[in-house]
C-alpha atoms as a PDB file:
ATOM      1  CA  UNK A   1      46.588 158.158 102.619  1.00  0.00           C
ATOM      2  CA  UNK A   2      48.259 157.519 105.947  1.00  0.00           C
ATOM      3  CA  UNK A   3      45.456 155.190 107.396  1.00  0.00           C
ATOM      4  CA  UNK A   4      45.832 153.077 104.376  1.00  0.00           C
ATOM      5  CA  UNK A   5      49.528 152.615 104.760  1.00  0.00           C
ATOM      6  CA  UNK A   6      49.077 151.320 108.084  1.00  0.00           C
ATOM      7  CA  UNK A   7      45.977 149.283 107.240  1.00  0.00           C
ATOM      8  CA  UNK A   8      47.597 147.629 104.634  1.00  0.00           C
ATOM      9  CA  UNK A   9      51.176 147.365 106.511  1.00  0.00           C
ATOM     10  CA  UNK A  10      48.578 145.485 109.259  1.00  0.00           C
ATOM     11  CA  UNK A  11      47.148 142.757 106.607  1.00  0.00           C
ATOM     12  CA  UNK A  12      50.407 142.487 105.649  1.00  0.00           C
ATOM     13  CA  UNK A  13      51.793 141.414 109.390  1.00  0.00           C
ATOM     14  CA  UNK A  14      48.664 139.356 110.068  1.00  0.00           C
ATOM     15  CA  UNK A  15      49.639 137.295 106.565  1.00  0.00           C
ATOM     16  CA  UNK A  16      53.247 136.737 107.781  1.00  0.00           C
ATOM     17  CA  UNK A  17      52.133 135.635 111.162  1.00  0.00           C
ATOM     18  CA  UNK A  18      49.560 132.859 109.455  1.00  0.00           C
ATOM     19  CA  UNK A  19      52.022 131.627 106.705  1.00  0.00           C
ATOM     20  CA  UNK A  20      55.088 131.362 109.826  1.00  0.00           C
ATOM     21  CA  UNK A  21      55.442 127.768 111.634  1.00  0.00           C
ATOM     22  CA  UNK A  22      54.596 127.797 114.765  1.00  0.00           C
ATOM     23  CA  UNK A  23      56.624 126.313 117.358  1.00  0.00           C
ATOM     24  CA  UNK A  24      55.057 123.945 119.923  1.00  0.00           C
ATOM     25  CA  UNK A  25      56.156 123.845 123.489  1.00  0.00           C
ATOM     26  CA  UNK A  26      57.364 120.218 123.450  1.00  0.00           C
ATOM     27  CA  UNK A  27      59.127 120.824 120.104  1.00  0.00           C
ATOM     28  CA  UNK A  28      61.396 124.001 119.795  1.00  0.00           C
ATOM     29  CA  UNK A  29      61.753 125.594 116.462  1.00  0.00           C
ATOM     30  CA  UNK A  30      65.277 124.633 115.884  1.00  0.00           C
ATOM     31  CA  UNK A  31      65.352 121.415 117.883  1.00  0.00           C
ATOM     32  CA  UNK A  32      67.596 118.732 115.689  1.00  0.00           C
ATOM     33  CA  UNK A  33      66.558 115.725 114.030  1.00  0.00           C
ATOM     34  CA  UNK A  34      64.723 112.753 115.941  1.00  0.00           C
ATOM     35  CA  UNK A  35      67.643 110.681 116.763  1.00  0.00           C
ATOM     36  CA  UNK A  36      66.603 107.000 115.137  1.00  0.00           C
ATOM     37  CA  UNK A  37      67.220 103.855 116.941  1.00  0.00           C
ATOM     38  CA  UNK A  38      70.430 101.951 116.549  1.00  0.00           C
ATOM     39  CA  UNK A  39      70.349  98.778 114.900  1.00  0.00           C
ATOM     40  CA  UNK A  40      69.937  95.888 117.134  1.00  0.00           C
ATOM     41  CA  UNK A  41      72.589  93.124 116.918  1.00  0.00           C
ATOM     42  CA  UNK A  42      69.530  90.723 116.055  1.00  0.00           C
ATOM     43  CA  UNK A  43      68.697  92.831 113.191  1.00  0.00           C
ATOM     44  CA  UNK A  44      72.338  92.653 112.023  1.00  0.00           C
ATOM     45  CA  UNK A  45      72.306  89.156 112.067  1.00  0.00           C
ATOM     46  CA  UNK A  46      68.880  88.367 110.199  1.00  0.00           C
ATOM     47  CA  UNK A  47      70.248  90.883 107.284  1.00  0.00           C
ATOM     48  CA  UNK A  48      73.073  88.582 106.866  1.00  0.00           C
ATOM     49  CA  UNK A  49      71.838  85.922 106.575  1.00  0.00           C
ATOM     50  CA  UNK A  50      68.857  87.479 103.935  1.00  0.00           C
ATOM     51  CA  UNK A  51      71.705  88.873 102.043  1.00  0.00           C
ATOM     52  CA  UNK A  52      73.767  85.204 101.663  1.00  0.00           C
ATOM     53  CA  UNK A  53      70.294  83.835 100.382  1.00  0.00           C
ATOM     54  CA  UNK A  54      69.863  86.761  98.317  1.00  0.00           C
ATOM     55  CA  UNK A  55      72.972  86.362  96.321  1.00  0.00           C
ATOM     56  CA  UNK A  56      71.372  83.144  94.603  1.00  0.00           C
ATOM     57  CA  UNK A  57      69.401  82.837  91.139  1.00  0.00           C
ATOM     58  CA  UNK A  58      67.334  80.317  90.366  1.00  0.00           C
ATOM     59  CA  UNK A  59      65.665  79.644  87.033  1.00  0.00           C
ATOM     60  CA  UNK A  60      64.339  76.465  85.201  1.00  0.00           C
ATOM     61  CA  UNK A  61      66.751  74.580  83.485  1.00  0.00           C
ATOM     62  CA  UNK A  62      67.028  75.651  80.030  1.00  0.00           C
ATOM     63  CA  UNK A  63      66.078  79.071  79.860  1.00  0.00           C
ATOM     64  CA  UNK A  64      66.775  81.889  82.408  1.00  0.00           C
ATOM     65  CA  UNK A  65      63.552  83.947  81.270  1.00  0.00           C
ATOM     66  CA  UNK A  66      61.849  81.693  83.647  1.00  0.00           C
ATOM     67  CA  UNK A  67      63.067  82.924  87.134  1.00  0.00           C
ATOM     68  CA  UNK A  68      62.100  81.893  90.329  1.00  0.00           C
ATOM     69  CA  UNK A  69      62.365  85.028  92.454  1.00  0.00           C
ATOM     70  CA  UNK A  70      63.208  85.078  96.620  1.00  0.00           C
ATOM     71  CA  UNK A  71      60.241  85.789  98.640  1.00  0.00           C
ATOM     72  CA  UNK A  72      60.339  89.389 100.276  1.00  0.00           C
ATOM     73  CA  UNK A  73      58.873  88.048 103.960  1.00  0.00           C
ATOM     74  CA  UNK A  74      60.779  85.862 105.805  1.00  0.00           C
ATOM     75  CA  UNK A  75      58.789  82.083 106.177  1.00  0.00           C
ATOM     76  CA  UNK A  76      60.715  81.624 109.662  1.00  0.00           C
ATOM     77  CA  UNK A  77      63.304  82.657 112.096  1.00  0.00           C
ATOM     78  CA  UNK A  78      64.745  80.300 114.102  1.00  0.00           C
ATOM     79  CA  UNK A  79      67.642  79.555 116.925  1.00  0.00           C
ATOM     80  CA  UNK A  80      68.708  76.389 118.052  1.00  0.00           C
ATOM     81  CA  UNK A  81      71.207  76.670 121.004  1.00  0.00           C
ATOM     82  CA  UNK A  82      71.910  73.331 121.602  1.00  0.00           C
ATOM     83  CA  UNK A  83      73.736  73.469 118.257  1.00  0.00           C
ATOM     84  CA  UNK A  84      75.221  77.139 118.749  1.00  0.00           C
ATOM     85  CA  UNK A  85      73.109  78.696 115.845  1.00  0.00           C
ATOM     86  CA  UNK A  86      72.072  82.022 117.361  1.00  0.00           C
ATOM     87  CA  UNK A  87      70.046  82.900 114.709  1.00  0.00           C
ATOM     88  CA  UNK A  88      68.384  81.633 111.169  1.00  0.00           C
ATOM     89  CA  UNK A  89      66.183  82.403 108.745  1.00  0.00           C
ATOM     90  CA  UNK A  90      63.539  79.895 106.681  1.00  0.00           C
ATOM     91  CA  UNK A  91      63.567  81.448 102.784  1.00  0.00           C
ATOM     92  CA  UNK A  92      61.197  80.134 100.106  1.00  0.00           C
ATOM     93  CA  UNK A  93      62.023  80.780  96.095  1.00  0.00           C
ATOM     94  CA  UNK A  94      58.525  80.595  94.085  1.00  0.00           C
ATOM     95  CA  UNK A  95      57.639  80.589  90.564  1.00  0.00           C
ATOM     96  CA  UNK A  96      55.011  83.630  91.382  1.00  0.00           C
ATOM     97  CA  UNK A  97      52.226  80.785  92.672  1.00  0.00           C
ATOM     98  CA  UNK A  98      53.934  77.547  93.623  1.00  0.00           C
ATOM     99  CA  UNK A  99      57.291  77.172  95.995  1.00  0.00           C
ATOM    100  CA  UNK A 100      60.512  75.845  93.756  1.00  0.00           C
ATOM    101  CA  UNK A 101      62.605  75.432  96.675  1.00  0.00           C
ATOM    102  CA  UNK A 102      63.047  75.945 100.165  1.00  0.00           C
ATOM    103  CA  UNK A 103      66.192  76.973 102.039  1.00  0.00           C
ATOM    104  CA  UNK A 104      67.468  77.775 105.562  1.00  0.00           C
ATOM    105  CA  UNK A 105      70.255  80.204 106.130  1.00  0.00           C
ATOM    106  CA  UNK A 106      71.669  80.383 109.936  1.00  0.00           C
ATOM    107  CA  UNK A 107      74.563  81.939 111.724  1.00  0.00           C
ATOM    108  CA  UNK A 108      76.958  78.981 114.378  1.00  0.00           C
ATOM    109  CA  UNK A 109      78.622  81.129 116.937  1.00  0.00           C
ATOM    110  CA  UNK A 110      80.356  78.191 118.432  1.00  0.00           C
ATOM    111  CA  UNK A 111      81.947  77.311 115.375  1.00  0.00           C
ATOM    112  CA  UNK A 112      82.581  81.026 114.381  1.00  0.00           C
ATOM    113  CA  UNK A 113      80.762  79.761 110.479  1.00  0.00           C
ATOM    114  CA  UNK A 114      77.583  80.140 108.593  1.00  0.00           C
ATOM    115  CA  UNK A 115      75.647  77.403 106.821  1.00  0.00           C
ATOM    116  CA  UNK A 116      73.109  77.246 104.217  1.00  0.00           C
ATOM    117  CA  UNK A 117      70.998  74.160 102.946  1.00  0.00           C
ATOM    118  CA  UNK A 118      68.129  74.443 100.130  1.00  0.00           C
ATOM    119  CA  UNK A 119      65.966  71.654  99.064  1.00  0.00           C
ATOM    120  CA  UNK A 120      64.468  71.978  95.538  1.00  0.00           C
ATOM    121  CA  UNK A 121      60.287  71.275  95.307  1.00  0.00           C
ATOM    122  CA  UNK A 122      59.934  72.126  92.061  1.00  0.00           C
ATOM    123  CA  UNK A 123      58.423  69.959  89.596  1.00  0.00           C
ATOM    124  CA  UNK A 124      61.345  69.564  87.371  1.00  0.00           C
ATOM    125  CA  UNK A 125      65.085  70.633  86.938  1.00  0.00           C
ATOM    126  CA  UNK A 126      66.197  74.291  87.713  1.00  0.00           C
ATOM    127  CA  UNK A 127      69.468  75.859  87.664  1.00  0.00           C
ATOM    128  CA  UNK A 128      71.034  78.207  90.556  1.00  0.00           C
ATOM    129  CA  UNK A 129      73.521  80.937  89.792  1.00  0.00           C
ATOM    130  CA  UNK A 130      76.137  82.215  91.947  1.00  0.00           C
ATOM    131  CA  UNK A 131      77.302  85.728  89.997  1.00  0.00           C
ATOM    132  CA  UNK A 132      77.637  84.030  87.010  1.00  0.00           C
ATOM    133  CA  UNK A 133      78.683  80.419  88.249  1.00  0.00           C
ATOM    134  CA  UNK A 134      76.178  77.645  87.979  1.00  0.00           C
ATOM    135  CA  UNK A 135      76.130  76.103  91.819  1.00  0.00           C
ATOM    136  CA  UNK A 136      73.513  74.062  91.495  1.00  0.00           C
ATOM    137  CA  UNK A 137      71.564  71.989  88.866  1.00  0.00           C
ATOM    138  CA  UNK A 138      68.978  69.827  90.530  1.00  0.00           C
ATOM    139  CA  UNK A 139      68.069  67.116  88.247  1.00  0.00           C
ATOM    140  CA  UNK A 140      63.921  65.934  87.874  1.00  0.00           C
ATOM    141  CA  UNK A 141      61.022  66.879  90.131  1.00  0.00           C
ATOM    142  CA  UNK A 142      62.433  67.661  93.798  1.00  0.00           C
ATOM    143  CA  UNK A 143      59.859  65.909  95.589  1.00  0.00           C
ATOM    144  CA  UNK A 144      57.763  62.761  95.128  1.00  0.00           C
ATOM    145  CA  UNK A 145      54.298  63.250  96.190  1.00  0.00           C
ATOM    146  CA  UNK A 146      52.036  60.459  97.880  1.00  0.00           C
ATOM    147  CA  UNK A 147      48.171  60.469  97.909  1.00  0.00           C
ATOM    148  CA  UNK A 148      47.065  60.782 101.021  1.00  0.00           C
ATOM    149  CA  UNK A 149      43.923  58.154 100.842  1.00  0.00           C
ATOM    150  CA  UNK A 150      41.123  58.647 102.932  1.00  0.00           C
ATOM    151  CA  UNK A 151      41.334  61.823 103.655  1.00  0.00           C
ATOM    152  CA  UNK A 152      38.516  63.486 103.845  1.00  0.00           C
ATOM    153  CA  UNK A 153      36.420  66.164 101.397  1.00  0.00           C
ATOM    154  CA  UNK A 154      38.949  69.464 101.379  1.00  0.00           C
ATOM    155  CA  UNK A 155      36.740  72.261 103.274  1.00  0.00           C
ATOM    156  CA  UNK A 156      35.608  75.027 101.317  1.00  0.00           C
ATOM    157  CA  UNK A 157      37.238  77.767 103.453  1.00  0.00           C
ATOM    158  CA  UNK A 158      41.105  78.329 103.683  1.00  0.00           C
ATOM    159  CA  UNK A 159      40.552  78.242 107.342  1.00  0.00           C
ATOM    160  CA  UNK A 160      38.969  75.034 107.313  1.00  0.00           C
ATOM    161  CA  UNK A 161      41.367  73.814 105.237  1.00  0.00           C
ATOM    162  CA  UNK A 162      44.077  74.314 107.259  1.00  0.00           C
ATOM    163  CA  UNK A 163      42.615  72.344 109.886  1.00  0.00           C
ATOM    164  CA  UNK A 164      42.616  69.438 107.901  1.00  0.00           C
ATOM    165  CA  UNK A 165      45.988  70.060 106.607  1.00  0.00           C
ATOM    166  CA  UNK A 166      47.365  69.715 110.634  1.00  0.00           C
ATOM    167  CA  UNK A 167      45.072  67.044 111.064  1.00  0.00           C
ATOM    168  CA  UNK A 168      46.114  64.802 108.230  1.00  0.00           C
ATOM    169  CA  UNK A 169      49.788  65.969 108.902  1.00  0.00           C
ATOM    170  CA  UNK A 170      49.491  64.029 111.786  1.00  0.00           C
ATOM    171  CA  UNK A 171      49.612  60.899 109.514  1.00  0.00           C
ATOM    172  CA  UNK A 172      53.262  61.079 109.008  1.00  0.00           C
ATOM    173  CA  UNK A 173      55.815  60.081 111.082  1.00  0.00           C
ATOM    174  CA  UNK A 174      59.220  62.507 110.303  1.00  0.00           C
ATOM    175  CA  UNK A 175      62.489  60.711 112.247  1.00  0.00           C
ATOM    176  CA  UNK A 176      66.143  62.381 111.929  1.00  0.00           C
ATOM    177  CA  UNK A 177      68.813  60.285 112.388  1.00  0.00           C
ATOM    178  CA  UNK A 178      71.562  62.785 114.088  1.00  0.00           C
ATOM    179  CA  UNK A 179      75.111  62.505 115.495  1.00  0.00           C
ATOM    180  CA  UNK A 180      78.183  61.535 113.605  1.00  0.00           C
ATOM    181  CA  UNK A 181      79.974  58.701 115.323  1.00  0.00           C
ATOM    182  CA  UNK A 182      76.783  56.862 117.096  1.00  0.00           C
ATOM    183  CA  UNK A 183      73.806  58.624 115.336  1.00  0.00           C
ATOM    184  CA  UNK A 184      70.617  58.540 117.060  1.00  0.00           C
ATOM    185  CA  UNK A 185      67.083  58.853 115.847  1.00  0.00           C
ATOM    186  CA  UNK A 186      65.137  61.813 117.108  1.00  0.00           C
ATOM    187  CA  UNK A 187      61.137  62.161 116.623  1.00  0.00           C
ATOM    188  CA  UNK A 188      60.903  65.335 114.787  1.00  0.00           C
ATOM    189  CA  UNK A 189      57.779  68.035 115.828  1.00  0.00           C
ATOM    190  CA  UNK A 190      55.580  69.589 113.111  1.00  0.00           C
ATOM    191  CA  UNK A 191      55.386  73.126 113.470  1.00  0.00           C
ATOM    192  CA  UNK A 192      51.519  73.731 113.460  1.00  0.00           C
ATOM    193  CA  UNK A 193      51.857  76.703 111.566  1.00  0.00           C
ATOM    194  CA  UNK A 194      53.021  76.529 107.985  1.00  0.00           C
ATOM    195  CA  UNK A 195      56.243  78.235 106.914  1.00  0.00           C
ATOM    196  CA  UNK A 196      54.217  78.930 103.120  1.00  0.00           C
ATOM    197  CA  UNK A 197      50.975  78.731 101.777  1.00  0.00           C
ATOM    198  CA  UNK A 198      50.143  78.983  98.117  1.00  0.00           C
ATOM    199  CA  UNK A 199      48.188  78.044  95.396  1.00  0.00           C
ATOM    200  CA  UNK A 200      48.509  77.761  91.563  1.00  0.00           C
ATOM    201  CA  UNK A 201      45.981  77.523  89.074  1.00  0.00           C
ATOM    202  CA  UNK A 202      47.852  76.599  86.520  1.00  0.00           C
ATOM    203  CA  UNK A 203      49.093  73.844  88.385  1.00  0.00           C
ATOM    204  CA  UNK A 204      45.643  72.377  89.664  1.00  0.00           C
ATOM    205  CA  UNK A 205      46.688  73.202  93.052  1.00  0.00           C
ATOM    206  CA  UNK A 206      43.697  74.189  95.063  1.00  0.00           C
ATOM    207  CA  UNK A 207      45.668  75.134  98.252  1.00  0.00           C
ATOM    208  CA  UNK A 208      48.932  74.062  99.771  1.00  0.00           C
ATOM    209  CA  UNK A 209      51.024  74.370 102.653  1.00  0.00           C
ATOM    210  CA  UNK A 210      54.895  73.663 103.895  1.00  0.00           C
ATOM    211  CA  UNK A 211      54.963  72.849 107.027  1.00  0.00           C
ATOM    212  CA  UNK A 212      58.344  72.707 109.511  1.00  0.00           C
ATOM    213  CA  UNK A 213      59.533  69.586 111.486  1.00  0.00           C
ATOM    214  CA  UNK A 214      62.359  70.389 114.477  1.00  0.00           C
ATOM    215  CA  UNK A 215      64.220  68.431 116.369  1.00  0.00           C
ATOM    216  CA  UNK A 216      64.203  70.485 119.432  1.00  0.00           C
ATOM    217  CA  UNK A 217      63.369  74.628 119.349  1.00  0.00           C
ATOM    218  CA  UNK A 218      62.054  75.954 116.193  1.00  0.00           C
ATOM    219  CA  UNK A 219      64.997  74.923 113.582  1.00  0.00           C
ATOM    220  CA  UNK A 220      63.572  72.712 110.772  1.00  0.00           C
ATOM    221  CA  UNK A 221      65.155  70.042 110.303  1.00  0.00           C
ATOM    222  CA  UNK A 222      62.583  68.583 107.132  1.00  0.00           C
ATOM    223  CA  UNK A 223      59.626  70.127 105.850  1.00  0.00           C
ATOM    224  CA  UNK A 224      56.580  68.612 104.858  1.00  0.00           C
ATOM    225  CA  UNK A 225      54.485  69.771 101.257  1.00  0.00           C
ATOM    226  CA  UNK A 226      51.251  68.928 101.769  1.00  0.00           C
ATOM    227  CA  UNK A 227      48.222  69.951  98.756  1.00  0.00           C
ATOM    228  CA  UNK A 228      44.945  69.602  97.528  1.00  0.00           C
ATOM    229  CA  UNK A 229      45.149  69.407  93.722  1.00  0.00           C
ATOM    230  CA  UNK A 230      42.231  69.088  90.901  1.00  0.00           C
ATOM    231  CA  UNK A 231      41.832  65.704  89.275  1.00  0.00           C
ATOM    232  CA  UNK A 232      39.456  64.478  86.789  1.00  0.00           C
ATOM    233  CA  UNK A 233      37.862  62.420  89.779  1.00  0.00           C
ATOM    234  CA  UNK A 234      37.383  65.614  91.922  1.00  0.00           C
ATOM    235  CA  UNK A 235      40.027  67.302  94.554  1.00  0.00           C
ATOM    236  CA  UNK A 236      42.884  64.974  95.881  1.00  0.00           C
ATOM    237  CA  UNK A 237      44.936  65.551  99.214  1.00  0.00           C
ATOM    238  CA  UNK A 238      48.809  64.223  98.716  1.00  0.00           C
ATOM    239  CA  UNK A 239      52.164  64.693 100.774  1.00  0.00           C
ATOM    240  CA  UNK A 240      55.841  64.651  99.437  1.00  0.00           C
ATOM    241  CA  UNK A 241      59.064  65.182 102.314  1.00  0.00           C
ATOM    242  CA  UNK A 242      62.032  67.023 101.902  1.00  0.00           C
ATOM    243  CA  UNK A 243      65.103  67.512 104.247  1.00  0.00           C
ATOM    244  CA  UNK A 244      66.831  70.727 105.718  1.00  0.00           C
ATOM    245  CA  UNK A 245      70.030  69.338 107.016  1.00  0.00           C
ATOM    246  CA  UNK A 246      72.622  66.912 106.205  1.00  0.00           C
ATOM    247  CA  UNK A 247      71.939  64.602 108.711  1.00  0.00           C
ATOM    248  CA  UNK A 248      69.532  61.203 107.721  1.00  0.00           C
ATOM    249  CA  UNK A 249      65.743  62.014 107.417  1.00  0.00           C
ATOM    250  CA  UNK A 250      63.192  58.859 107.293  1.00  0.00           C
ATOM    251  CA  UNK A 251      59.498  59.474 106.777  1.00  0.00           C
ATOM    252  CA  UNK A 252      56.203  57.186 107.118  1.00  0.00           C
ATOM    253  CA  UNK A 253      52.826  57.937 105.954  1.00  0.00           C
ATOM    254  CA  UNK A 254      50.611  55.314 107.834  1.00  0.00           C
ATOM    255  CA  UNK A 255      53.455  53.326 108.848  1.00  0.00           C
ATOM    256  CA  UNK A 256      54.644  53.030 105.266  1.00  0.00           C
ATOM    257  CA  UNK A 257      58.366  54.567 104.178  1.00  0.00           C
ATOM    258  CA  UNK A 258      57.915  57.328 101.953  1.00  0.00           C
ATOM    259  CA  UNK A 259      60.667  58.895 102.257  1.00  0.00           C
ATOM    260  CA  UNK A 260      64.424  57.577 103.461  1.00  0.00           C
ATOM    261  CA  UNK A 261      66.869  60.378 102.669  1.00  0.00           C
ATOM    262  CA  UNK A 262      70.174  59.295 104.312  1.00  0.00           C
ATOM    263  CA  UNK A 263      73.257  61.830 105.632  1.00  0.00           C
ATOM    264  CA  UNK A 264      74.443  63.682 103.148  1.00  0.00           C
ATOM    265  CA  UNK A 265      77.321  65.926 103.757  1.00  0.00           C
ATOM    266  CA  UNK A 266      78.453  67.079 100.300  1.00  0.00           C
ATOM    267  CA  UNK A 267      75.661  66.794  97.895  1.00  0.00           C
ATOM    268  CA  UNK A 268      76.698  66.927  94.066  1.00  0.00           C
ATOM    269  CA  UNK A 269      75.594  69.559  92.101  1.00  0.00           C
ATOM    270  CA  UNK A 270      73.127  67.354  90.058  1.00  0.00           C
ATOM    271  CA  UNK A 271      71.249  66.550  93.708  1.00  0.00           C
ATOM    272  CA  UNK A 272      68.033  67.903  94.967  1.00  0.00           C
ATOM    273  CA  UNK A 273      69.485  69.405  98.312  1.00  0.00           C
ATOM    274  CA  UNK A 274      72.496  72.255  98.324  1.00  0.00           C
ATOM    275  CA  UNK A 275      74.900  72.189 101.373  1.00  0.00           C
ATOM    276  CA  UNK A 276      77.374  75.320 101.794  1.00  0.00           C
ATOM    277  CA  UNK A 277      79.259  75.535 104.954  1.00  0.00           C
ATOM    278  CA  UNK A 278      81.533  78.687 105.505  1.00  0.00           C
ATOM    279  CA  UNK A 279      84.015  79.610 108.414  1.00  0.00           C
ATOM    280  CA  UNK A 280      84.761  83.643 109.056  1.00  0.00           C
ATOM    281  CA  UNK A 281      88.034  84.928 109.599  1.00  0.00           C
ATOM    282  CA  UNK A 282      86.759  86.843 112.332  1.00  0.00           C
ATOM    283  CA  UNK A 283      82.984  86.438 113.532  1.00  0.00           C
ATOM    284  CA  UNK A 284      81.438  89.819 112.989  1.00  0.00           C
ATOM    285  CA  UNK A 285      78.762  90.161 115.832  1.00  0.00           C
ATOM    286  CA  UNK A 286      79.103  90.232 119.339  1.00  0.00           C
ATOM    287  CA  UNK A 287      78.171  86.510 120.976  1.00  0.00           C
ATOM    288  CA  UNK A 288      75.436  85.793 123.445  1.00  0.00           C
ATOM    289  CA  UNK A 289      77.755  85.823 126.041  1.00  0.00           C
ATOM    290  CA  UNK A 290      79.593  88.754 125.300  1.00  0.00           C
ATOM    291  CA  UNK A 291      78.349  92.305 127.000  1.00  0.00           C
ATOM    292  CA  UNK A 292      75.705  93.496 124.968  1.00  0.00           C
ATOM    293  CA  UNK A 293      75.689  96.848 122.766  1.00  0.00           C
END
């Protein structure tokens, strides 16, 4: 009877030892919790300016059932020092396939505010809800689109595609007229890689891309829609311009005016583009030139 006690007190010490964690050398037993990284002042900023865009609604006019829901990923983030934005965001509302409107959301450091501008590219009237305020109630399509003739056969590969998307983007001619007392006209730069892609069945759009045009950095200053849709005659290319900024936007597709959007500083609520403008109290983030965290 003894030499069972202590063979079974022995199973029973080996089965404790196999069922306790065991410590590794780098990693004591009772060493605290991983410490995680403090949040960047960058990261701060970016949040803000998602939240400010996330605050808005959009729907189609006439019924709310059909929302047009804020895209999770960002399309772009962009500076543009000249102008004392230290950091903004691109953010695209879609209908599930199609973009409805396009928006850009940036913090001014210089002038201690934060501004917001959204262009509607939907194909007809929405609404946009503030709580339960209607801000905004674009009237008609918000973009007219132009057939791009001569282009050629679209390629049967999203890759390929694309190609001819920056290829025949290089058709139009995107000017923004700047400055307040003597404006000047400024060659805008496409951005070779789209902000959004998307297609929509429903829609007979076979592929489609927004692309970005800056005047200097990465801050989009117009965008460019640009699609390959299904007609009874077989696939069509066509174009349609919208603006990101209050300043005058003029656009030519082979030399020809498709677009003339002039300045635009407080845009009534029946108009395709939304302008806020907003001044803090205090500016809650450290500035560029300000000792870092």
């Amino acid at each position: 009877m003894p030499g069972k006690r202590i063979a079974a007190a022995r199973v029973l010490l080996i089965g404790l030892s196999l069922a306790a964690p065991v410590a590794s050398a780098q990693e004591p037993a009772n060493s605290p919790p991983a410490v995680q990284p403090k949040e960047s002042v960058a990261d701060r900023r970016i949040a803000f300016v998602r939240e400010k865009m996330a605050r808005y609604r959009l729907h189609a006019a006439g019924t709310d059932q059909i929302a047009y829901p804020l895209q999770d990923k960002l399309a772009l983030r962009w500076t543009n020092p000249v102008s004392g934005v230290v950091d903004g965001g691109i953010f695209v509302w879609t209908d599930g396939r199609r973009p409805m409107a396009v928006g850009k959301c940036f913090l001014n450091e210089v002038q201690e505010a934060w501004g917001e501008v959204i262009h509607s590219v939907a194909p007809g009237p929405m609404v946009m809800r503030l709580e339960d305020r209607e801000v905004w109630k674009p009237e008609g399509p918000g973009v007219t689109f132009h057939p791009l003739d001569s282009a050629p056969k679209p390629a049967t590969t999203a890759g390929g595609r694309l190609t001819q998307m920056r290829t025949l983007m290089r058709r139009l001619e995107v000017i923004g007229i700047w400055g307040e007392k003597e404006p000047s006209e400024w060659s805008l730069r496409m951005l070779t890689t789209p902000v959004h892609r998307y297609e929509s069945e429903p829609d007979k759009i076979l592929d489609g891309a927004v692309f970005g045009f800056t005047q200097g950095g990465t801050n989009p200053e117009a965008i460019a829609l640009i699609e390959v849709w299904e007609t009874e005659a077989g696939p069509k290319w066509q174009v349609a311009v919208a603006r990101l900024t209050q300043y005058g936007v003029r656009a030519s597709l082979d030399g020809k005016v498709i677009a003339d959007l002039p300045r635009n500083e407080m845009p009534a609520i029946s108009d395709r583009f939304y302008r806020g403008w907003h001044w803090f109290r205090r500016y809650p983030f450290p500035k560029e030139g300000a000792a870092k965290e």
